[in-house]
C-alpha atoms as a PDB file:
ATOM      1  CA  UNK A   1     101.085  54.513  82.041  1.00  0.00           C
ATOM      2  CA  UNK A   2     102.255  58.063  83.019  1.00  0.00           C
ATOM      3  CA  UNK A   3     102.086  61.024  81.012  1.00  0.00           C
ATOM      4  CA  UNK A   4     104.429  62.680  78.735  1.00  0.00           C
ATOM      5  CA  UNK A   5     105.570  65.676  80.039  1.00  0.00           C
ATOM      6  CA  UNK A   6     104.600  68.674  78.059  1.00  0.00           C
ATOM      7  CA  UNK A   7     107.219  71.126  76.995  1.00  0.00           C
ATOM      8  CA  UNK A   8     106.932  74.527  78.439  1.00  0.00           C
ATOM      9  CA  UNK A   9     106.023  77.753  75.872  1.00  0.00           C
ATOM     10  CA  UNK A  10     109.462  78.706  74.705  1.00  0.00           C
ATOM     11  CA  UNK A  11     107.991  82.541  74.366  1.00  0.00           C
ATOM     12  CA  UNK A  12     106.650  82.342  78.121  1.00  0.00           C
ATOM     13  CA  UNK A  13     110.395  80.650  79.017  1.00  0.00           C
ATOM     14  CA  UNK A  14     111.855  83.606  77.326  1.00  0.00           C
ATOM     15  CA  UNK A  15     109.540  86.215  79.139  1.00  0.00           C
ATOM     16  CA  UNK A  16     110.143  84.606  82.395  1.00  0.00           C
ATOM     17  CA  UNK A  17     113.998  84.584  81.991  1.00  0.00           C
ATOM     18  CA  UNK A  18     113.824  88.583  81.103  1.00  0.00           C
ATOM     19  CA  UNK A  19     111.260  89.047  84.240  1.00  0.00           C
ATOM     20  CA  UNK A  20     113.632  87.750  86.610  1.00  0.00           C
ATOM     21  CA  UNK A  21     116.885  89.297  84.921  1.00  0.00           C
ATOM     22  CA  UNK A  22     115.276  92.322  85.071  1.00  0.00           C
ATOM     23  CA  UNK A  23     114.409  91.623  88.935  1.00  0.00           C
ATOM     24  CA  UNK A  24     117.919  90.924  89.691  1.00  0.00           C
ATOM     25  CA  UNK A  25     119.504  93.967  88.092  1.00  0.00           C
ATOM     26  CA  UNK A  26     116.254  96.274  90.328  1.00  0.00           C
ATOM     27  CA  UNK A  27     117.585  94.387  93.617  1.00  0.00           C
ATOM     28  CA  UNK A  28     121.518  95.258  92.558  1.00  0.00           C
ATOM     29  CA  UNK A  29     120.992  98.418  92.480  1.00  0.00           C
ATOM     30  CA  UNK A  30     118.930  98.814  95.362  1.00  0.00           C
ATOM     31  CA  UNK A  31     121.118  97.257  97.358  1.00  0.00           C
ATOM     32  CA  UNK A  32     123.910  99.555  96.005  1.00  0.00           C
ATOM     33  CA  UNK A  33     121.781 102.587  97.029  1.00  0.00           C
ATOM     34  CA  UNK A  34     121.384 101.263 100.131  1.00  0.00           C
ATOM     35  CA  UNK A  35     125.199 100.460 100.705  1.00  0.00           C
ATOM     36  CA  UNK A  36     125.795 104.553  99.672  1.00  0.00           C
ATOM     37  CA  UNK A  37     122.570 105.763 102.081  1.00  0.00           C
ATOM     38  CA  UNK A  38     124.810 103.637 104.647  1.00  0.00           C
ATOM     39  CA  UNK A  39     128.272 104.929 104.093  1.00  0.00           C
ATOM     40  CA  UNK A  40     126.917 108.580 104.259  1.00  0.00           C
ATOM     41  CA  UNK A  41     125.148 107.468 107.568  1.00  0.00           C
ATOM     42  CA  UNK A  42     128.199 105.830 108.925  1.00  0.00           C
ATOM     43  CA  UNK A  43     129.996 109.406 107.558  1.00  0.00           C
ATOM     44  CA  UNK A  44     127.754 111.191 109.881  1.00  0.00           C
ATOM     45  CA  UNK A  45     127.940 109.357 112.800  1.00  0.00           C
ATOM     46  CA  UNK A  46     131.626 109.817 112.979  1.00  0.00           C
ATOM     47  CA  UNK A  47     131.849 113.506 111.911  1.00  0.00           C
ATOM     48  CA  UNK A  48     129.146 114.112 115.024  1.00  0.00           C
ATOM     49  CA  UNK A  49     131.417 112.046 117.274  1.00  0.00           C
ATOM     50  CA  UNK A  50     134.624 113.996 116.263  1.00  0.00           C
ATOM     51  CA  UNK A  51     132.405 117.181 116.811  1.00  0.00           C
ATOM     52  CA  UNK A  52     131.123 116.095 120.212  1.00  0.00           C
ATOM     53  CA  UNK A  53     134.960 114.755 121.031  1.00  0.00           C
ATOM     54  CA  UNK A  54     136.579 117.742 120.214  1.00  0.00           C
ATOM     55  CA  UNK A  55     133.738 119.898 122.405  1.00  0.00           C
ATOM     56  CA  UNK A  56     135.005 117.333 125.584  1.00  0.00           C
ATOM     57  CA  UNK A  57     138.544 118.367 124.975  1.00  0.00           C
END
């Protein structure tokens, strides 16, 4: 005969959920920091290659 499965700790469920909700919202905003450390990189980039453009001209 098999085993009945044995229901998981609803507290330790609960915990678990918040854990990883709490993981997702960390990663969201890193990756939003990360898009705004991009966009000011990209800014960069083309403000030096307007500079150096306008030098050649």
């Amino acid at each position: 005969m098999s085993e009945t499965p044995t229901l998981p700790d609803l507290e330790k469920v609960k915990q678990t959920i918040e854990t990883a909700h709490r993981a997702c919202q960390d990663m969201e905003l890193a990756g939003l920091e990360l898009q705004e450390v991009i966009e000011l990189l990209d800014k960069d980039i083309r403000e030096q290659r307007l500079r150096r453009l306008r030098r050649a001209s």
